[in-house]
Protein backbone atom coordinates (compact mmCIF):
# COMPACT_ATOMS: atom_id res chain seq x y z
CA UNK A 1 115.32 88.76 110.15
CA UNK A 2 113.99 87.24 106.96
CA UNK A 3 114.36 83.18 108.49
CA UNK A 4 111.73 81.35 110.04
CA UNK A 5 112.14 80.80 113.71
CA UNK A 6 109.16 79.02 114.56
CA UNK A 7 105.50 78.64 113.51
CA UNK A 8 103.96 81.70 115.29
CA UNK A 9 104.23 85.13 114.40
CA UNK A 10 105.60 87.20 117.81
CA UNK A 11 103.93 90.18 117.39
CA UNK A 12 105.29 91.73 120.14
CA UNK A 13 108.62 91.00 118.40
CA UNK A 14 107.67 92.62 115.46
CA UNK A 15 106.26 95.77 117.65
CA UNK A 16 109.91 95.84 119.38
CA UNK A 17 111.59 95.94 115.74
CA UNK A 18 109.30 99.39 114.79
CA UNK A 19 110.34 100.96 117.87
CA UNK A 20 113.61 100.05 117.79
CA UNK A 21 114.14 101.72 114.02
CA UNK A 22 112.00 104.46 115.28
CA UNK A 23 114.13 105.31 118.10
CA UNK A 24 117.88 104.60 116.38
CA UNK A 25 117.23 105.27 112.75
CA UNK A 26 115.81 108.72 111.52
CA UNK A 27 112.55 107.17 110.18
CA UNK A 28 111.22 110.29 109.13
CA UNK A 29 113.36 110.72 105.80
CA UNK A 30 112.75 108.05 103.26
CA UNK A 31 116.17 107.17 101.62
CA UNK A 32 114.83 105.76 98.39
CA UNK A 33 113.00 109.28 96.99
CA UNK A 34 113.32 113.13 98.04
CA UNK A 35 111.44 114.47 100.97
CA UNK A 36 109.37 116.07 98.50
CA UNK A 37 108.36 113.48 96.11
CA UNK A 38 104.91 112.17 97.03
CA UNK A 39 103.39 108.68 96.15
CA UNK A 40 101.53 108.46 92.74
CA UNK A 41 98.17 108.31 93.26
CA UNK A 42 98.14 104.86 91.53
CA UNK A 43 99.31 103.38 94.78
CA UNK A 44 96.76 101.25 96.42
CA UNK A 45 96.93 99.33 99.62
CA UNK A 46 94.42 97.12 101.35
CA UNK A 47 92.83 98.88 104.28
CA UNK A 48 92.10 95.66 106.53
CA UNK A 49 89.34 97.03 108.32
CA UNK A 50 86.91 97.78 105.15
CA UNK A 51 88.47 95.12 103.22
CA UNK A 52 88.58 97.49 100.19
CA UNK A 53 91.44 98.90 98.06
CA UNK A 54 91.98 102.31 98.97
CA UNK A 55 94.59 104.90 97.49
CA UNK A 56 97.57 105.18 99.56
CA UNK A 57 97.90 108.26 100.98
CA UNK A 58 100.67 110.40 99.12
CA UNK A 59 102.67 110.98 102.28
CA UNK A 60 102.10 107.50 103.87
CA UNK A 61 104.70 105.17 105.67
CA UNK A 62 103.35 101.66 105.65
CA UNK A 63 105.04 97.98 105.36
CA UNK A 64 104.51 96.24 101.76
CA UNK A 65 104.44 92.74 101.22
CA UNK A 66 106.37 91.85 97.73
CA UNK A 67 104.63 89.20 96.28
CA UNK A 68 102.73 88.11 92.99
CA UNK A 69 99.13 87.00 93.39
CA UNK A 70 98.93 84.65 91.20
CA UNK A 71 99.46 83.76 87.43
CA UNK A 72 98.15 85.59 84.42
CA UNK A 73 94.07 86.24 84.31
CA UNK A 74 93.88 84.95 87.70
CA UNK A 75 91.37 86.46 89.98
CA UNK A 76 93.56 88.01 92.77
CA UNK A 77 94.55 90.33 89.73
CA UNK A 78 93.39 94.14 90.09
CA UNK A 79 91.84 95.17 86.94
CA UNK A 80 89.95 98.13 85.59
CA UNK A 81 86.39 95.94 85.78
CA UNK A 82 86.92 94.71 89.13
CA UNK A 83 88.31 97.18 90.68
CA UNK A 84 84.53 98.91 90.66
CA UNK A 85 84.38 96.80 93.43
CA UNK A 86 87.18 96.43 95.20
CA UNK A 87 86.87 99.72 96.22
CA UNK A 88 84.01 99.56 98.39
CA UNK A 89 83.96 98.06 101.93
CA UNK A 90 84.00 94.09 101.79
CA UNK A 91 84.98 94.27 98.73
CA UNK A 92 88.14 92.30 98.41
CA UNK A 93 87.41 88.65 99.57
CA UNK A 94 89.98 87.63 101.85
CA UNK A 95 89.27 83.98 101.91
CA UNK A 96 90.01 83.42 98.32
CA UNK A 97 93.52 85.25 99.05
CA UNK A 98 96.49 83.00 99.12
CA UNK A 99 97.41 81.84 102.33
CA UNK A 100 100.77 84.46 102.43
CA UNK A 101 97.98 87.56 102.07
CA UNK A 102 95.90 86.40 104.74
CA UNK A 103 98.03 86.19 106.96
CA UNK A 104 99.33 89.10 106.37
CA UNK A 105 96.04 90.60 106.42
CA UNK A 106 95.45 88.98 109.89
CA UNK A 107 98.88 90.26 111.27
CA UNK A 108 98.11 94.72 110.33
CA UNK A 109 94.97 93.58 112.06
């Protein structure tokens, strides 16, 4: 994992990882915090369909993708002023993303 092996993204790959860890692994239990500790509610995530930053839900599992949108000031920055609208559906405007976020966002779709 982690190389590139060609162009194209097999999803059906990917889909064959999750079950595979779901099946062998106990998935349930998160290894880096207790059973008990929820997320803050500070966690957002980008819910794909709405195109809006939603809270994560405190008990959530979900995939993140590490990365730094851009330099200091720049617009993919979340701030207290624009986050007023990033909230709502359409919101976030995917085609000013980098190229690494969409297709990211393309792939949960």
């Amino acid at each position: 994992h982690g190389h590139r092996l060609k162009e194209e993204v097999d999803v059906g790959l990917i889909k064959k990882w999750v079950k595979r860890c779901e099946t062998n692994h106990d998935c349930e239990s998160i290894w880096w915090r207790p059973s008990d500790e929820l997320l803050p509610d500070s966690v957002r995530m980008i819910d794909v369909t709405k195109m809006a930053l939603v809270p994560a839900p405190p008990e959530c599992r979900y995939v993140a993708l590490s990365y730094v949108w851009g330099g200091p000031g720049d617009y993919y920055w979340t701030t207290t002023e624009n986050m007023k609208t990033r909230v709502h559906s359409a919101g976030l405007d995917a085609g000013v993303l980098p190229p690494t976020i969409q297709d990211a966002i393309a792939l949960t779709r």
